[in-house]
C-alpha atoms as a PDB file:
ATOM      1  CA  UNK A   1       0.000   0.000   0.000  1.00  0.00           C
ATOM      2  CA  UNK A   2       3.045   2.285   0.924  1.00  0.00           C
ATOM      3  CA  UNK A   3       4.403   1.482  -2.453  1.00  0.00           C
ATOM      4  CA  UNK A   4       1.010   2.641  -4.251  1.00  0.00           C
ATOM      5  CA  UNK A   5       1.027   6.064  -2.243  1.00  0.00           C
ATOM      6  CA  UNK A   6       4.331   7.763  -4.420  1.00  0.00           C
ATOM      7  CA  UNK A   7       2.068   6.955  -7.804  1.00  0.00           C
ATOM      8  CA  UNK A   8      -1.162   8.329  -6.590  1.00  0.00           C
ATOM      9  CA  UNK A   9       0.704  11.483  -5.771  1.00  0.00           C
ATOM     10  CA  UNK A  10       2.435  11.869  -8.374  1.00  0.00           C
ATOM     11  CA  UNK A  11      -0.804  11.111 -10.882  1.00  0.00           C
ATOM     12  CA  UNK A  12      -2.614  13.772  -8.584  1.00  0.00           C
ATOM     13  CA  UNK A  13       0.063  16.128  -9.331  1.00  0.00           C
ATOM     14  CA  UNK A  14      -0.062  15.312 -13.034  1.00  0.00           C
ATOM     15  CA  UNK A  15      -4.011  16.275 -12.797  1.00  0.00           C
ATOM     16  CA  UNK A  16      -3.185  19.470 -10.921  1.00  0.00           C
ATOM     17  CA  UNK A  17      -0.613  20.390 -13.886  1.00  0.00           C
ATOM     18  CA  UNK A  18      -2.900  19.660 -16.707  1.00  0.00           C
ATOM     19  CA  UNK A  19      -5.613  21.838 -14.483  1.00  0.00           C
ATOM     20  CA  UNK A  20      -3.481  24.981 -14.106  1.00  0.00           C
ATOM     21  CA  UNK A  21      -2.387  24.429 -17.822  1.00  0.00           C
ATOM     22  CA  UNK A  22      -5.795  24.512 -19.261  1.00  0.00           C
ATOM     23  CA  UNK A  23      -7.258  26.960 -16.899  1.00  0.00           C
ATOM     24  CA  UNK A  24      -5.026  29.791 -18.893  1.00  0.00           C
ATOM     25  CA  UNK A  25      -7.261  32.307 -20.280  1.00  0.00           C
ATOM     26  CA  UNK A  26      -5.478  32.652 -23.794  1.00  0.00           C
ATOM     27  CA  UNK A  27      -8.269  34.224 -24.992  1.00  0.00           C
ATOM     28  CA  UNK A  28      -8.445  36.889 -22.800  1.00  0.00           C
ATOM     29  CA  UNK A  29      -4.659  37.362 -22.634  1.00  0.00           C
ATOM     30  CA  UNK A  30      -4.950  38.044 -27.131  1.00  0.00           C
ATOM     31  CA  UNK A  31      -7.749  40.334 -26.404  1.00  0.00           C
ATOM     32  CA  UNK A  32      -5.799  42.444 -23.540  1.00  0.00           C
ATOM     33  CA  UNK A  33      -2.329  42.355 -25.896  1.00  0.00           C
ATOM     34  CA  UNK A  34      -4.956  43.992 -28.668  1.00  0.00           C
ATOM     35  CA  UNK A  35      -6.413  45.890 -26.025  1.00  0.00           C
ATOM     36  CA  UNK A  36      -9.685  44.250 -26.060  1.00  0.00           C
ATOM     37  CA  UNK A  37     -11.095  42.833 -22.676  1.00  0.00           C
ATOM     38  CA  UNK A  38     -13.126  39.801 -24.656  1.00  0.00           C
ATOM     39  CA  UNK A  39     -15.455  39.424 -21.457  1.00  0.00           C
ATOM     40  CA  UNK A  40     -16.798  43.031 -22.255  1.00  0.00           C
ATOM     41  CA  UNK A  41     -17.626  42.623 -25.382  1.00  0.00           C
ATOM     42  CA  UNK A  42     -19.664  40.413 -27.781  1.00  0.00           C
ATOM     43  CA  UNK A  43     -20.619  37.077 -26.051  1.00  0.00           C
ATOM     44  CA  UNK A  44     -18.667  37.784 -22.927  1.00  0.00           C
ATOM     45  CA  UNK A  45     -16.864  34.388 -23.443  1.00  0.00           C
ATOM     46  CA  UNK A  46     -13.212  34.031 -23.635  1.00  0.00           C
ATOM     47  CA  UNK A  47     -13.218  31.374 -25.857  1.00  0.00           C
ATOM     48  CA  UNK A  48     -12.092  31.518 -29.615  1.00  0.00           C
ATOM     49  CA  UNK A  49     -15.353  32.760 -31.619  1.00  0.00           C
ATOM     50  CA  UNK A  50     -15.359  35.868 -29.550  1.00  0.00           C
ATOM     51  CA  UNK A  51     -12.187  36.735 -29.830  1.00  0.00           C
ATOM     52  CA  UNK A  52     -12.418  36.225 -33.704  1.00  0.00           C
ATOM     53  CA  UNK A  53     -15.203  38.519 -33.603  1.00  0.00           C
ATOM     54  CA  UNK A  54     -14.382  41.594 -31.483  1.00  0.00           C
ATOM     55  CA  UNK A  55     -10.305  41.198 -31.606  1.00  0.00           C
ATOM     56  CA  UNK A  56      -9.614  39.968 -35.607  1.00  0.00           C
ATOM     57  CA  UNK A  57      -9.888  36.849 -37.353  1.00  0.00           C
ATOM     58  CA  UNK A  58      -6.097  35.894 -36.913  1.00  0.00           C
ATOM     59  CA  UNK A  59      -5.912  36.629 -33.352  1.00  0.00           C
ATOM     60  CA  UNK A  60      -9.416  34.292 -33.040  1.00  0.00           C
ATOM     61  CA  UNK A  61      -7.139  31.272 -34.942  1.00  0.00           C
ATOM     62  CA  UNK A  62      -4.598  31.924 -32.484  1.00  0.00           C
ATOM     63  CA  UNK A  63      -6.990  31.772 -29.574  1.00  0.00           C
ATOM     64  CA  UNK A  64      -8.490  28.360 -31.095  1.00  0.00           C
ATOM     65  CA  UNK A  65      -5.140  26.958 -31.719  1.00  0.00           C
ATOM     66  CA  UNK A  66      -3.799  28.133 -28.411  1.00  0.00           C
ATOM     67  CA  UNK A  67      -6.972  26.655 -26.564  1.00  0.00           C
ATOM     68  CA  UNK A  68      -6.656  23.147 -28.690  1.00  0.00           C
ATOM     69  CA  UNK A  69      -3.101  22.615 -27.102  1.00  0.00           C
ATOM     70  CA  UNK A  70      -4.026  23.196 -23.835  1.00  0.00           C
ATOM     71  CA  UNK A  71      -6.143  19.546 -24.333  1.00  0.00           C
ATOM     72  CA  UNK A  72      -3.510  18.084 -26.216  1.00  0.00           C
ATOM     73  CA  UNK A  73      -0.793  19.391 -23.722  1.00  0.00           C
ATOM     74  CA  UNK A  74      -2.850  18.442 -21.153  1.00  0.00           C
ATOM     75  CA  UNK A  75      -3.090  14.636 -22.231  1.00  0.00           C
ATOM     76  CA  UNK A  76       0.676  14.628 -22.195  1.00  0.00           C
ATOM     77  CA  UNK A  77       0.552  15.513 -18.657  1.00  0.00           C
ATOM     78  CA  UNK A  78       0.152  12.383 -17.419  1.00  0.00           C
ATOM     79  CA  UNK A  79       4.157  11.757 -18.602  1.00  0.00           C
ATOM     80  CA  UNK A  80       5.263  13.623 -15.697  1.00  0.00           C
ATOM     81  CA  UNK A  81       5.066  11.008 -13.659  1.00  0.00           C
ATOM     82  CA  UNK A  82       7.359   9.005 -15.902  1.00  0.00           C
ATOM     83  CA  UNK A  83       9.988  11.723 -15.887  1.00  0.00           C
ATOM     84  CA  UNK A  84       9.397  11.710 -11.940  1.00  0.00           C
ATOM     85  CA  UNK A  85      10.435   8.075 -11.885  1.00  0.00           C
ATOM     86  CA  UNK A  86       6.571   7.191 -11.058  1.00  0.00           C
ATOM     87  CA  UNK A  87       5.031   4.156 -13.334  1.00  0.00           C
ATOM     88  CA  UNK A  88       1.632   6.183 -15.205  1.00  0.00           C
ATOM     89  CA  UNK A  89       1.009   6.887 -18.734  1.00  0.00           C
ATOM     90  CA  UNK A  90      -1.688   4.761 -19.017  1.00  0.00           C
ATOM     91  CA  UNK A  91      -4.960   5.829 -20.658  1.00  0.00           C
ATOM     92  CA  UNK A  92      -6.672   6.112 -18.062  1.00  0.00           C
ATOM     93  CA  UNK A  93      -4.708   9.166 -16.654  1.00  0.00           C
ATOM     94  CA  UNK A  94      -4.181  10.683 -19.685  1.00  0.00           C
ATOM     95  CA  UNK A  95      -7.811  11.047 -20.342  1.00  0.00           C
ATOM     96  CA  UNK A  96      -8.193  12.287 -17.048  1.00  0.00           C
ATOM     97  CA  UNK A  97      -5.552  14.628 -17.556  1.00  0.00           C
ATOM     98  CA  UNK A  98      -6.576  15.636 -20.757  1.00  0.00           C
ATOM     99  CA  UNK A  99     -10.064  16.035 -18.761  1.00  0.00           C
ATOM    100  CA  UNK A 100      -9.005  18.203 -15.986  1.00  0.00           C
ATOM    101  CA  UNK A 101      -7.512  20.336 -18.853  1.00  0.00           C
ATOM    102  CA  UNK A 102     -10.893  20.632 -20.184  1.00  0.00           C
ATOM    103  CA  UNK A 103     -12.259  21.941 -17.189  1.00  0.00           C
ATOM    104  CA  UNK A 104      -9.552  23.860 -16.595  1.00  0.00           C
ATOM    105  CA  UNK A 105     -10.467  26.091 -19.040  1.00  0.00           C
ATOM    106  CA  UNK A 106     -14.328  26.089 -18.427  1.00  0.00           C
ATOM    107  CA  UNK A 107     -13.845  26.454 -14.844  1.00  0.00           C
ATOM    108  CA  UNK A 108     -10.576  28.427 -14.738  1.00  0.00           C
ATOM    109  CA  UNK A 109      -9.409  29.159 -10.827  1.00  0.00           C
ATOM    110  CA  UNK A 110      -7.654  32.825 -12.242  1.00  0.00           C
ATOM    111  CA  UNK A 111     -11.329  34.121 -13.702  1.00  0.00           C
ATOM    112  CA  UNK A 112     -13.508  33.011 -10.638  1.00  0.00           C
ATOM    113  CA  UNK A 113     -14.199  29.695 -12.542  1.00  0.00           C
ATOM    114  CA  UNK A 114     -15.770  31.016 -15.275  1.00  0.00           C
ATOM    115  CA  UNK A 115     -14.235  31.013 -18.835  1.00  0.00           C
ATOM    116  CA  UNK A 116     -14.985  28.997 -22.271  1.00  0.00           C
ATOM    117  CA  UNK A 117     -17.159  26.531 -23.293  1.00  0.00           C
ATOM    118  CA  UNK A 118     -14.222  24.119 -23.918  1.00  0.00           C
ATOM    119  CA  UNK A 119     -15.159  22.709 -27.693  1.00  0.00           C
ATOM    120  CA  UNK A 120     -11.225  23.851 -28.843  1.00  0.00           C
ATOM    121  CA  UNK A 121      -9.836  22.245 -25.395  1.00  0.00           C
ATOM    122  CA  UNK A 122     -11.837  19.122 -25.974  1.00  0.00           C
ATOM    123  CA  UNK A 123     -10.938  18.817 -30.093  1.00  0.00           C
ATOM    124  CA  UNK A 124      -7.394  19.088 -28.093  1.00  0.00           C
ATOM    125  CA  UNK A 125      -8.035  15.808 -25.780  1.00  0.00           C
ATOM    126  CA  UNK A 126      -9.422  14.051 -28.651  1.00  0.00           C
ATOM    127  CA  UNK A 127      -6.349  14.745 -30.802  1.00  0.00           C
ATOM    128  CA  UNK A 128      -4.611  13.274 -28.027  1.00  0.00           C
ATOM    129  CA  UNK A 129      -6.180  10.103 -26.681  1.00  0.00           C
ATOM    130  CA  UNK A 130      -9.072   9.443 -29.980  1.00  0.00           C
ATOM    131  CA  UNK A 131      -7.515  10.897 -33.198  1.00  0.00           C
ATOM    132  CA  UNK A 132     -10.442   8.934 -35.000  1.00  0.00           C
ATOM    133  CA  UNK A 133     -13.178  10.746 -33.109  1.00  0.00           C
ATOM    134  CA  UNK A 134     -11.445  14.216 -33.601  1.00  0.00           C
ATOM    135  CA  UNK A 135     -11.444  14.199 -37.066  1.00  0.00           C
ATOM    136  CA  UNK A 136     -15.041  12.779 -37.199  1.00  0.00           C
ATOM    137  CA  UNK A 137     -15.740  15.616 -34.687  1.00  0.00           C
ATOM    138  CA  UNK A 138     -14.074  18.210 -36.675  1.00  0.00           C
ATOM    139  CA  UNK A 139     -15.560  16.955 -40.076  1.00  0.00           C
ATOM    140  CA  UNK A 140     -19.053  17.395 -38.810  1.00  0.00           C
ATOM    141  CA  UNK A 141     -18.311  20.925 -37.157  1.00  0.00           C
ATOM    142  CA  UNK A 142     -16.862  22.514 -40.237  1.00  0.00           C
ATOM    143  CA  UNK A 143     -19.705  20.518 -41.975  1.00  0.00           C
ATOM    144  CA  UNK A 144     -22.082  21.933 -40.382  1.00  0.00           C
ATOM    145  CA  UNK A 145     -20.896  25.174 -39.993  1.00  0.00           C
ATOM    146  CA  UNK A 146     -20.619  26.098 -43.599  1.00  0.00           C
ATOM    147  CA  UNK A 147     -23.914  25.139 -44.379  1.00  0.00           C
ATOM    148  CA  UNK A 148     -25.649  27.161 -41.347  1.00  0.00           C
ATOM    149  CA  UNK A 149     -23.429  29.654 -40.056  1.00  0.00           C
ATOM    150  CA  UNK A 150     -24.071  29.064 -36.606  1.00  0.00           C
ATOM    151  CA  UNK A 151     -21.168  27.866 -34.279  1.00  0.00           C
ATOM    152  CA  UNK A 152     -23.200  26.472 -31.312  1.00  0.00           C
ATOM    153  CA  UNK A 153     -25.648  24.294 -33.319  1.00  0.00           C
ATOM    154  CA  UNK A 154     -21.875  23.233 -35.355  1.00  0.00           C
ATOM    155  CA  UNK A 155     -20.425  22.651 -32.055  1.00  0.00           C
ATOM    156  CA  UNK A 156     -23.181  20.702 -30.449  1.00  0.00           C
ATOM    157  CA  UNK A 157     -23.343  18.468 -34.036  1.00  0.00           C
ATOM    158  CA  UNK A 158     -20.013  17.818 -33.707  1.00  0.00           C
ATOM    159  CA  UNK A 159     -20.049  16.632 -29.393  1.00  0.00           C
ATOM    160  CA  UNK A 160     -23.047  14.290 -30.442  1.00  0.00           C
ATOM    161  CA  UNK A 161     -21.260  12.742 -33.404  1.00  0.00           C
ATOM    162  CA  UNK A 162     -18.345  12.121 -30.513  1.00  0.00           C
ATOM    163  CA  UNK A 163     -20.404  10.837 -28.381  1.00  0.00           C
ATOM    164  CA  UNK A 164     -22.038   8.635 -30.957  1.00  0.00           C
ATOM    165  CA  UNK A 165     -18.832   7.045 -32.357  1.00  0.00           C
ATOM    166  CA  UNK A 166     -17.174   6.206 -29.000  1.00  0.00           C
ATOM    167  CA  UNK A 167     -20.035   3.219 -28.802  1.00  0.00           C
ATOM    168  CA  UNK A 168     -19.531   1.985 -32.510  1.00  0.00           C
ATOM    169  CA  UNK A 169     -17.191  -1.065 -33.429  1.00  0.00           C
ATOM    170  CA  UNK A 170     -14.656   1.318 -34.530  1.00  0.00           C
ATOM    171  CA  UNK A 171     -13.339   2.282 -30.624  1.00  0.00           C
ATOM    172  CA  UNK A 172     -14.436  -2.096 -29.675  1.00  0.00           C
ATOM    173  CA  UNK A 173     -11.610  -2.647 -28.374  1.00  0.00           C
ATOM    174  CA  UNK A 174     -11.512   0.639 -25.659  1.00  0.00           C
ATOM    175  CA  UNK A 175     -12.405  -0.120 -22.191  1.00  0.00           C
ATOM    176  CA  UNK A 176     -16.281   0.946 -21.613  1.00  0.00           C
ATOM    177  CA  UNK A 177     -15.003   3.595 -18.758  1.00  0.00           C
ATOM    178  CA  UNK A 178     -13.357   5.439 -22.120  1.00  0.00           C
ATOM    179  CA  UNK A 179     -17.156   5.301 -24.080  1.00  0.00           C
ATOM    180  CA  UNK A 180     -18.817   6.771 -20.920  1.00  0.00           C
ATOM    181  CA  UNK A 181     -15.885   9.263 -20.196  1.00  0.00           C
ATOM    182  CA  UNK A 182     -16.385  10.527 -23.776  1.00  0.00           C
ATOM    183  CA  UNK A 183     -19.829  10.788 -23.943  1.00  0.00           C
ATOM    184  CA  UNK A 184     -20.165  12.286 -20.786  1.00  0.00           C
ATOM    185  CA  UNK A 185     -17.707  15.348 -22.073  1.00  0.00           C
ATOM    186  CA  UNK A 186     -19.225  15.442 -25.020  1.00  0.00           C
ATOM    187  CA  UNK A 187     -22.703  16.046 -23.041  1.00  0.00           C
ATOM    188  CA  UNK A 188     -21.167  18.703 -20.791  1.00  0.00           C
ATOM    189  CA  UNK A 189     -19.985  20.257 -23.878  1.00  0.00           C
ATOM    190  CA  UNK A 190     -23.420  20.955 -25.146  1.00  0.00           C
ATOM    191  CA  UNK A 191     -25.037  21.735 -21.655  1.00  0.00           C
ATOM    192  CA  UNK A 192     -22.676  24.888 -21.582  1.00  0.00           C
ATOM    193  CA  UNK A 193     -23.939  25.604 -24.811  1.00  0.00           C
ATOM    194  CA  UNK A 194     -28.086  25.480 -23.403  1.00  0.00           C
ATOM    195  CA  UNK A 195     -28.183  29.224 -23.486  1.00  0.00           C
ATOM    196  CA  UNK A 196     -27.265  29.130 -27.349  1.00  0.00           C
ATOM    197  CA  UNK A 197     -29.599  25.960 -27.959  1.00  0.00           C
ATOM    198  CA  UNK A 198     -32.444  28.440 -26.750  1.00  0.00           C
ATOM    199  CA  UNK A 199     -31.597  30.986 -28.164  1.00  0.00           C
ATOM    200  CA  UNK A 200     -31.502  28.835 -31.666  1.00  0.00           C
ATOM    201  CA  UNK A 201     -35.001  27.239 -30.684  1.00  0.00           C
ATOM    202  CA  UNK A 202     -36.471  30.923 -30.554  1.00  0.00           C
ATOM    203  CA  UNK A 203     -34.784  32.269 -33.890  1.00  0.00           C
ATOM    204  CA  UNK A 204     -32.464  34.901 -32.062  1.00  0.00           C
ATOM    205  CA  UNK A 205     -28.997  33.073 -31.748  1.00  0.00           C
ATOM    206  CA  UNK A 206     -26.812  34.951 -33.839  1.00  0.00           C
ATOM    207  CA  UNK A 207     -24.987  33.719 -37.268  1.00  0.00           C
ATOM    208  CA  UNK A 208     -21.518  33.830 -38.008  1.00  0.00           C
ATOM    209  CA  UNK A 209     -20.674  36.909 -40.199  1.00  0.00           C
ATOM    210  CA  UNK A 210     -18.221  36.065 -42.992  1.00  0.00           C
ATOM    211  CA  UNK A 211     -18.383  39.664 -44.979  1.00  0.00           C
ATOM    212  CA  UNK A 212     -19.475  43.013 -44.950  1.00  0.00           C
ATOM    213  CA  UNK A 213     -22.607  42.391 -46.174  1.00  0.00           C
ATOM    214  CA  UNK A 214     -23.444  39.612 -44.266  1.00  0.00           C
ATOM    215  CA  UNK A 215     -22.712  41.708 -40.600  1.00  0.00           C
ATOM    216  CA  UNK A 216     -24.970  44.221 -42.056  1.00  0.00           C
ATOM    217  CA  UNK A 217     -27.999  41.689 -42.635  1.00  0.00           C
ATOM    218  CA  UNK A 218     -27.582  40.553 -39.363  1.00  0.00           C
ATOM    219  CA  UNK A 219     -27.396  43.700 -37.787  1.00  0.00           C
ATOM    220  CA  UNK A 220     -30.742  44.577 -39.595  1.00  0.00           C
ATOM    221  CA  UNK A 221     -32.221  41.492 -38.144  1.00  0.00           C
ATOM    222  CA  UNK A 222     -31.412  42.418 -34.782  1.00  0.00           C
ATOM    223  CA  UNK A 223     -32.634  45.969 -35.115  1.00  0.00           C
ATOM    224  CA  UNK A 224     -35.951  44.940 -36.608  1.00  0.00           C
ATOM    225  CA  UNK A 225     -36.048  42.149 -33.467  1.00  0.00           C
ATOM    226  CA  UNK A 226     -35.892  44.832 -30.868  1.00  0.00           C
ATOM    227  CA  UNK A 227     -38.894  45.855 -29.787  1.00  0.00           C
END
């Protein structure tokens, strides 16, 4: 038992890590280097659609790409205990670290736990412990995207396809602790996304602006919804 009590610390201390790591705001950090305070403006959110909206498309792709990593880094977490001379690595911790990442950023401890929805974080995870089901993931969201504009119908598509595919023949051979980890991430993902589900169910919830002319449609459509 004394043996056992150096690896639970040290996979505890692998969590904590991944935590703190995904728990940076990098969203908010772009939008204060542009001078933008992201939680101000737009959505509120710090995640990367807001910050592609009120700071600049290129800083948004930063945001995402920054926010991905922190899922994938946060995977890789669970090596630490390796380099510490600990026996982990196993699945099992790395989804769990790649899960604490997750909430790390949509419960950050620096922002009072509140921060992003954690879509880019978990297309991060994914990348890291079900390449498969990120691409499927990612193939649905862009999918789905193009053809309706809206990101939070595209990103709850995409979190039931995950949650769909972890059960098929194609992830078999996973343990069923993985399938139920999965799916239940992939539900979380869309609960934080319940205000934008009813906003979508009453007509309101806002489309993604490519051009010009598209901002200025939906801007009409706002104005002519107000009463």
């Amino acid at each position: 038992m004394m043996e056992a009590l150096p690896d639970a610390l040290n996979a505890l201390a692998a969590l904590v890590a991944a935590y703190l790591l995904g728990s940076v705001p990098f969203g908010l950090l772009i939008g204060k280097a542009r001078g933008v305070d992201v939680r101000t403006v737009g959505s509120k959110n710090i995640g990367a659609t807001n910050v592609f909206r009120c700071v600049g498309a290129k800083w948004g792709v930063l945001a995402f790409a920054c926010d991905m990593l922190k899922g994938f880094g946060g995977v890789w977490c669970a090596a630490l205990p390796l380099a510490w001379g600990a026996g982990a690595d196993t699945l099992l911790l790395r989804v769990l670290c790649g899960t604490a990442a997750m909430l790390g950023h949509i419960f950050p401890l620096w922002l009072g736990f509140k921060g992003g929805k954690g879509v880019s974080t978990a297309l991060g995870l994914l990348l890291g412990v079900a390449p498969a089901a990120a691409g499927v993931g990612l193939g649905v969201w862009v999918a789905a995207f193009l053809l309706s504009r809206y990101v939070s119908l595209s990103s709850c598509l995409a979190a039931v396809a995950v949650g769909a595919l972890v059960w098929t023949p194609l992830y078999a051979g996973a343990p069923l602790w993985f399938a139920v980890l999965i799916t239940v991430l992939a539900a979380l993902a869309i609960v934080k996304h319940r205000a934008n589900l009813a906003r979508l169910a009453k007509g309101t919830e806002n489309r993604f602006a490519f051009t010009a002319a598209q901002r200025a449609a939906r801007d009409a459509k706002r104005q002519e919804a107000k009463p």
